[in-house]
C-alpha atoms as a PDB file:
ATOM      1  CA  UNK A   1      14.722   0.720  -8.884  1.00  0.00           C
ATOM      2  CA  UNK A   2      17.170   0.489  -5.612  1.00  0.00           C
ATOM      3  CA  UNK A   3      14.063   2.336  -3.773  1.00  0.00           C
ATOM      4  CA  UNK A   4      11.592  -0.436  -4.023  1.00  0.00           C
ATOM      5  CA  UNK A   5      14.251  -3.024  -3.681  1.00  0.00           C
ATOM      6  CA  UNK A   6      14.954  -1.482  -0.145  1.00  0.00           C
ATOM      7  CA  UNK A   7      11.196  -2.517   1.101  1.00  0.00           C
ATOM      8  CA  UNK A   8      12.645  -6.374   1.443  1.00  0.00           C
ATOM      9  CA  UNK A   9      15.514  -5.682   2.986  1.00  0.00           C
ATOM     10  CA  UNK A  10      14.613  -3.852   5.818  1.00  0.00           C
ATOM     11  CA  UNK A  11      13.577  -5.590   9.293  1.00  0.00           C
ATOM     12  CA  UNK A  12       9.783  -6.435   9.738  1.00  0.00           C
ATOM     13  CA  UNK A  13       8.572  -5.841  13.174  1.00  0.00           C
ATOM     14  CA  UNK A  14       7.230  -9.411  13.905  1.00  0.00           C
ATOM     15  CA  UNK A  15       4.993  -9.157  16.705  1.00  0.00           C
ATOM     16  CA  UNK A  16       4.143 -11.697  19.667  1.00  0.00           C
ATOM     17  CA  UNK A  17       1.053 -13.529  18.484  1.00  0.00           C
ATOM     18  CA  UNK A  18      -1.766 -15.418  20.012  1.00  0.00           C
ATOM     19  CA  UNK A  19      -2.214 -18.788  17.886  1.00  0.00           C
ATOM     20  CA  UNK A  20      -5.621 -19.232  18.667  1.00  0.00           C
ATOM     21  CA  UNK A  21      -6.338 -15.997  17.501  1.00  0.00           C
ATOM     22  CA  UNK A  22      -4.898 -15.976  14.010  1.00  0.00           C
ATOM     23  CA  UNK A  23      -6.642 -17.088  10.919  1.00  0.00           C
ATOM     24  CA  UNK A  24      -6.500 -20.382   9.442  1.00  0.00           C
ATOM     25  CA  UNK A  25      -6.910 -19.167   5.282  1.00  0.00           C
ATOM     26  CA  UNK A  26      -4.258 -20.692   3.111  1.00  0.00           C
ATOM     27  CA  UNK A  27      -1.552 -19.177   1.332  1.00  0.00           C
ATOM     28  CA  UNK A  28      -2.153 -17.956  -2.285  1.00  0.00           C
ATOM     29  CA  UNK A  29       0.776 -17.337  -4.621  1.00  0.00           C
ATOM     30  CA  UNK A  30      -1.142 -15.008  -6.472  1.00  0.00           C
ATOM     31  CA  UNK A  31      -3.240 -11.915  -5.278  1.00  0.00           C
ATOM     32  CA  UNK A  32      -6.572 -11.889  -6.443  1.00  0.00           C
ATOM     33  CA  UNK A  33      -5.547  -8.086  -8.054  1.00  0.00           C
ATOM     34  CA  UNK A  34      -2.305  -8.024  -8.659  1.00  0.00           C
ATOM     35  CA  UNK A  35       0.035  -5.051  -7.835  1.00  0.00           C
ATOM     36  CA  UNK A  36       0.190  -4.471 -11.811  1.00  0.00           C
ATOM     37  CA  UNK A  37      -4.080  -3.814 -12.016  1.00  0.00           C
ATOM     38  CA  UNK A  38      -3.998  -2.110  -8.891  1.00  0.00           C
ATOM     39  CA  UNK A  39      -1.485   0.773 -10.708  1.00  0.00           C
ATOM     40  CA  UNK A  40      -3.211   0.894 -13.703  1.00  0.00           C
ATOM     41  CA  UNK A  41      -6.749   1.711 -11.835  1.00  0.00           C
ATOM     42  CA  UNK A  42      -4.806   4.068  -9.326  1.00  0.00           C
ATOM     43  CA  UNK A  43      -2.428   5.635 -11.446  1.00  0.00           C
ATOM     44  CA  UNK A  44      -2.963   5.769 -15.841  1.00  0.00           C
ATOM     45  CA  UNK A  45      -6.591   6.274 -15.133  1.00  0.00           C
ATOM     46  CA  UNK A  46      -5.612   9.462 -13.056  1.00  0.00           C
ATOM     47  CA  UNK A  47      -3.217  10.297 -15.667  1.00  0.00           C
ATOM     48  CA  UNK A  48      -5.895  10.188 -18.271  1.00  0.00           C
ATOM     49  CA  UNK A  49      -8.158  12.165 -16.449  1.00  0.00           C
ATOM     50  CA  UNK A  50      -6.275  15.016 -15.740  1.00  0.00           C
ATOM     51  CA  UNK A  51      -4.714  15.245 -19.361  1.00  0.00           C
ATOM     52  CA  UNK A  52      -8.512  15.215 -20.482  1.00  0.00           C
ATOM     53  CA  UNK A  53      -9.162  18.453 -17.564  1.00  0.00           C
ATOM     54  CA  UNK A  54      -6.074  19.979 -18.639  1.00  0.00           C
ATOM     55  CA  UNK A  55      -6.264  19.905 -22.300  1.00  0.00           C
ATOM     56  CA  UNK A  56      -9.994  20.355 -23.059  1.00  0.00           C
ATOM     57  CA  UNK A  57     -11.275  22.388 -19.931  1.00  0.00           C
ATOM     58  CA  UNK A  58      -8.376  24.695 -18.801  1.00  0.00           C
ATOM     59  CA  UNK A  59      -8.471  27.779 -19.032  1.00  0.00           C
ATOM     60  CA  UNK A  60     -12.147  27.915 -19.464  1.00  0.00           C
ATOM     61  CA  UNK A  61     -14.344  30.928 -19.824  1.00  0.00           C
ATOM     62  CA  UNK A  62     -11.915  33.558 -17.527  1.00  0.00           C
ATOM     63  CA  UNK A  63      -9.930  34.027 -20.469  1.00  0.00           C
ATOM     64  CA  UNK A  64     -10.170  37.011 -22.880  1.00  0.00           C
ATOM     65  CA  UNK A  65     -11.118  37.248 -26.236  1.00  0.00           C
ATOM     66  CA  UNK A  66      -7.859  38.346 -27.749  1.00  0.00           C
ATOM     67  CA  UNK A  67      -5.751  36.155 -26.072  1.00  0.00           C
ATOM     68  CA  UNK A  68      -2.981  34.412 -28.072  1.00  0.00           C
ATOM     69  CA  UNK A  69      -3.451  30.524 -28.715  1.00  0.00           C
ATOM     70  CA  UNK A  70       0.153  30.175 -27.289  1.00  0.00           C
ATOM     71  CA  UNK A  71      -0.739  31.886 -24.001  1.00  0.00           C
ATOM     72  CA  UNK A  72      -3.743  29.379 -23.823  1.00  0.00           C
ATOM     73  CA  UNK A  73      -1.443  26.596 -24.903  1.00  0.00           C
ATOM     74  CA  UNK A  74       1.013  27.187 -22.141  1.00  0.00           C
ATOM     75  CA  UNK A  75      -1.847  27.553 -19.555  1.00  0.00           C
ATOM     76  CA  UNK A  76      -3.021  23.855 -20.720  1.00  0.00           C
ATOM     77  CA  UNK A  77       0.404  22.472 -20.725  1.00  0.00           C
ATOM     78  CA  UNK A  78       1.635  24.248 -17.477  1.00  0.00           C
ATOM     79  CA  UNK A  79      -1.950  22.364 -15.644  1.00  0.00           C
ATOM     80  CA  UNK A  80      -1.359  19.337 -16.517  1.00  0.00           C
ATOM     81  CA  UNK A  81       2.313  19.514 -15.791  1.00  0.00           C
ATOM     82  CA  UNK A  82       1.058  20.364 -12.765  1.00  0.00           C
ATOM     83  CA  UNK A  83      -1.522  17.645 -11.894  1.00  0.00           C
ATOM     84  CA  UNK A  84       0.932  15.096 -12.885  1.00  0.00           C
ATOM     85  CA  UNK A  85       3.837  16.637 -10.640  1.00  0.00           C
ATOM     86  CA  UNK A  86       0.682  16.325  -7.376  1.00  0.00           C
ATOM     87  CA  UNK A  87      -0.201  12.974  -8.661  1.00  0.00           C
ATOM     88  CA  UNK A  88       3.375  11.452  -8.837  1.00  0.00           C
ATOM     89  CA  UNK A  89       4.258  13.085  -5.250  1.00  0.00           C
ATOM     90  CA  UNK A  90       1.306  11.557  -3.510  1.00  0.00           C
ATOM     91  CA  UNK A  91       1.890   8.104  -5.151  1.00  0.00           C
ATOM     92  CA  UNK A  92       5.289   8.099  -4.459  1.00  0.00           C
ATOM     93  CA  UNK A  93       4.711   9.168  -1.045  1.00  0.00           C
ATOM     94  CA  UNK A  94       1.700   6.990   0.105  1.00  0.00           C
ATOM     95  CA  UNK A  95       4.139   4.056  -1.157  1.00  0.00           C
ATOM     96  CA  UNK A  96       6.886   4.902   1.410  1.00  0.00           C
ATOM     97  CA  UNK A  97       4.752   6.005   4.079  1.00  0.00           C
ATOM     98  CA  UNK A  98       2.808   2.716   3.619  1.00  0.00           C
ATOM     99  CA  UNK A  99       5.779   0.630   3.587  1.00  0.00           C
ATOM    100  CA  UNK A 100       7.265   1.918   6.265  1.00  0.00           C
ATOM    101  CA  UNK A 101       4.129   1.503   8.248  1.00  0.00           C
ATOM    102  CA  UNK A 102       4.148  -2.187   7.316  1.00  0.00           C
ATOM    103  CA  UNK A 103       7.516  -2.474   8.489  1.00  0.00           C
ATOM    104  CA  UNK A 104       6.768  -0.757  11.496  1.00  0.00           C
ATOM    105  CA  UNK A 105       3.633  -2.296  12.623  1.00  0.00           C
ATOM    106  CA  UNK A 106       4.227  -5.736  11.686  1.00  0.00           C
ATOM    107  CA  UNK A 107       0.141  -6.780  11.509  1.00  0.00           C
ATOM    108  CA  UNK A 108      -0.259 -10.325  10.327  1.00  0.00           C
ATOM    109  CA  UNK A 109      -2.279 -10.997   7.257  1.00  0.00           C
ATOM    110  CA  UNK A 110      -5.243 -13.639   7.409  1.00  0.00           C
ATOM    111  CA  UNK A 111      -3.014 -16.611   5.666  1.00  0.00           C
ATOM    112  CA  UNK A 112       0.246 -15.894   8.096  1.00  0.00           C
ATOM    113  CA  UNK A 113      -0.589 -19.533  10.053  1.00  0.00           C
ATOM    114  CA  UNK A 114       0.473 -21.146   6.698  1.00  0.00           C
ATOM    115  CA  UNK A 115       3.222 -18.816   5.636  1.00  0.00           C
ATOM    116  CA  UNK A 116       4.446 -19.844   8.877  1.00  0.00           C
ATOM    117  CA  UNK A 117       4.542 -23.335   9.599  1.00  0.00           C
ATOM    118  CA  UNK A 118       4.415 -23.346  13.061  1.00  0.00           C
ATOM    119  CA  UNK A 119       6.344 -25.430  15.166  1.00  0.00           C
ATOM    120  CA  UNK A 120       3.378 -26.307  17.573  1.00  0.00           C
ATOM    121  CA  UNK A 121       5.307 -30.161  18.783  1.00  0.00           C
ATOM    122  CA  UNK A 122       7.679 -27.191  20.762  1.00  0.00           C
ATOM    123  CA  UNK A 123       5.133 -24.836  21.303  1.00  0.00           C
ATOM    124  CA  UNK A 124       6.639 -23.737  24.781  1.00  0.00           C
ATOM    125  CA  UNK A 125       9.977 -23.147  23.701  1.00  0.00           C
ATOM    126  CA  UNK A 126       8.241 -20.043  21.895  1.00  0.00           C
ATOM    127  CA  UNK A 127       5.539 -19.255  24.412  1.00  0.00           C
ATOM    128  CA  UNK A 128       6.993 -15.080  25.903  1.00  0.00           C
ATOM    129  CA  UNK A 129       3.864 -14.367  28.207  1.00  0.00           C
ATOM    130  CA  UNK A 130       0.012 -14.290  28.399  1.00  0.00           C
ATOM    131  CA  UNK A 131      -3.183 -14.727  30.347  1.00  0.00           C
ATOM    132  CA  UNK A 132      -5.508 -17.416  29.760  1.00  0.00           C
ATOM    133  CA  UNK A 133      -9.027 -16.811  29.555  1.00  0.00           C
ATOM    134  CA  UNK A 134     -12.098 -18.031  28.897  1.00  0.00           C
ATOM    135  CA  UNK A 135     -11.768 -18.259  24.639  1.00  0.00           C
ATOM    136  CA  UNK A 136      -8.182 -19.012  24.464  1.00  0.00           C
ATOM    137  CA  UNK A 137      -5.379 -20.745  26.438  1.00  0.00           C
ATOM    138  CA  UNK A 138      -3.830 -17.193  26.209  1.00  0.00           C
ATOM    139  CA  UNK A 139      -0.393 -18.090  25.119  1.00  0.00           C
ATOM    140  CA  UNK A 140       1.394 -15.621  23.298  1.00  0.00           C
ATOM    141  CA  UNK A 141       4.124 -16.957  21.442  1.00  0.00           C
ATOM    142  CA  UNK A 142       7.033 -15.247  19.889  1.00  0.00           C
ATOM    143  CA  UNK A 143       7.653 -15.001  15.534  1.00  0.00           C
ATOM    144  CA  UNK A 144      10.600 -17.616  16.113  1.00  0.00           C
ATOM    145  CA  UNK A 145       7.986 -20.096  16.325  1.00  0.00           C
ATOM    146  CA  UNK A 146       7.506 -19.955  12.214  1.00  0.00           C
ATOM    147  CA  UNK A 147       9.828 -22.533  10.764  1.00  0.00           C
ATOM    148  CA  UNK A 148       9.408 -21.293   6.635  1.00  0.00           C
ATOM    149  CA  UNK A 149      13.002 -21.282   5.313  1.00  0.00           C
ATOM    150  CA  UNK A 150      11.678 -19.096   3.005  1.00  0.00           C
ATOM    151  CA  UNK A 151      11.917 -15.621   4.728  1.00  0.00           C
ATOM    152  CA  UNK A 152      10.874 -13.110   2.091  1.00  0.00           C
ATOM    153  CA  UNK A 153       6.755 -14.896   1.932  1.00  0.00           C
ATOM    154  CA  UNK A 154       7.000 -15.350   5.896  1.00  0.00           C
ATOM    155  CA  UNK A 155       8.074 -11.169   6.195  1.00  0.00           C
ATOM    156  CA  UNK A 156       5.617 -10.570   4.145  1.00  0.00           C
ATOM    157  CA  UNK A 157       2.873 -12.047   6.018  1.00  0.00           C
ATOM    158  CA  UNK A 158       3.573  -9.781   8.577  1.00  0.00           C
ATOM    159  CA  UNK A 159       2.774  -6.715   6.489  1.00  0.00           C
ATOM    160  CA  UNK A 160      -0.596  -6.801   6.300  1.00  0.00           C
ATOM    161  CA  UNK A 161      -1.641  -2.720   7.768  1.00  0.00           C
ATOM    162  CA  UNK A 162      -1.935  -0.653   5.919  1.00  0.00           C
ATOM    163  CA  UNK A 163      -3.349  -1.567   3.164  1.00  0.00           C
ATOM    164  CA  UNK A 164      -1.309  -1.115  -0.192  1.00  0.00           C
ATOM    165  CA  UNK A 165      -4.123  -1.065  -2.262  1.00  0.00           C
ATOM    166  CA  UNK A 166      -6.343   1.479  -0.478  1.00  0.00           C
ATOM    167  CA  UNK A 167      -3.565   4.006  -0.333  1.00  0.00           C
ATOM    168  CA  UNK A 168      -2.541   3.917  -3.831  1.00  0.00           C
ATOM    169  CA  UNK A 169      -6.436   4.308  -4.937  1.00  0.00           C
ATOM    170  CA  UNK A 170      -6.501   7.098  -2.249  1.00  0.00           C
ATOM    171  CA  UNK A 171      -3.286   8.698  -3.473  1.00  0.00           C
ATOM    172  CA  UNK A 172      -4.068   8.507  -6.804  1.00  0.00           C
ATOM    173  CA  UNK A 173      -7.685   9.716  -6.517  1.00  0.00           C
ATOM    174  CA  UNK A 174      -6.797  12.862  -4.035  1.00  0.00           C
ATOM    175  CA  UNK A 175      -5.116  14.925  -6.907  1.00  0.00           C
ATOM    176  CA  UNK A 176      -7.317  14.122  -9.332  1.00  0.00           C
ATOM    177  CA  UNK A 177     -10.453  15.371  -7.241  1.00  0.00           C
ATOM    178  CA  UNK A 178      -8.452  18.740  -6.871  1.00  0.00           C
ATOM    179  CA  UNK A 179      -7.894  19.279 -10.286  1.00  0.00           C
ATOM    180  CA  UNK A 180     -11.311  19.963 -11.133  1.00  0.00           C
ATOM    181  CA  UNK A 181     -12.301  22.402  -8.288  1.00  0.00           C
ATOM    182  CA  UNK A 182      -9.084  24.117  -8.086  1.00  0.00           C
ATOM    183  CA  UNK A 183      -9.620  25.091 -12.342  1.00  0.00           C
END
């Protein structure tokens, strides 16, 4: 459990923004599918399908006639032990490598203006560089420019890329594509 604790306390790279640039969406509390959904779909319906390739397809026709059942048995068992081992590696691993990309990147999510709470009566106390153009006044202002006390919902707006939900279906879905064309 210290593992996924770790993702809050480490630094979030909190780039220079562009107000003018960021969306205006307000914060929700709750996701519209939660983290708890999202592992079911990616993970115990992956689980289920491999125990069903494992158990009722494996070994399949290759195997002869006189074979013992306990020879078949530990085939069965030894494939699914398998496909869960690949299954729990690349979930495990597309969590860390996403998190750390989050942490890394620091890509604002759509709501971050009212995470925020920008202090816009002091805007240029925050303003670090920029060109104006034609669509924006082209100040880019620096993350110390958010006045939420609350730090964990502001670091968390700024961990938007990659997307935690389409890795975990993609992690979870890789091994259980395999399963069936490497039996």
């Amino acid at each position: 459990m210290r593992c996924f604790a770790l993702r809050s306390r480490l630094p979030v790279n909190s780039l220079v923004q562009d107000l003018t640039c960021l969306s205006r969406f307000p914060f929700t509390v709750h996701e519209t599918v939660p983290a708890s959904i999202a592992f079911i779909a990616n993970t115990l319906g992956p689980v289920v399908i491999i125990a069903i390739i494992a158990l009722v397809f494996v070994p399949g026709a290759t195997v002869p006639r006189g074979t013992p059942k306990s020879l078949v048995w530990k085939r069965k068992l030894w494939e699914l032990h398998i496909g869960l081992l690949g299954l729990a590696l690349s979930v495990i691993a597309a969590w860390f490598i996403t998190n750390g990309m989050k942490n890394m990147f620091g890509k604002p999510r759509p709501d971050l203006l009212s995470r925020c709470q920008p202090d816009i009566a002091h805007l240029q106390q925050y303003v670090v560089g920029g060109i104006a153009n034609v669509s924006s006044n082209g100040q880019l202002v620096s993350a110390d420019i958010c006045k939420n006390p609350d730090t964990k919902t502001l670091d968390d707006g700024f961990r938007s890329y990659p997307s935690g939900h389409s890795s975990s279906s993609a992690a979870g879905q890789f091994p259980t594509s395999h399963i069936p064309l490497s039996n």
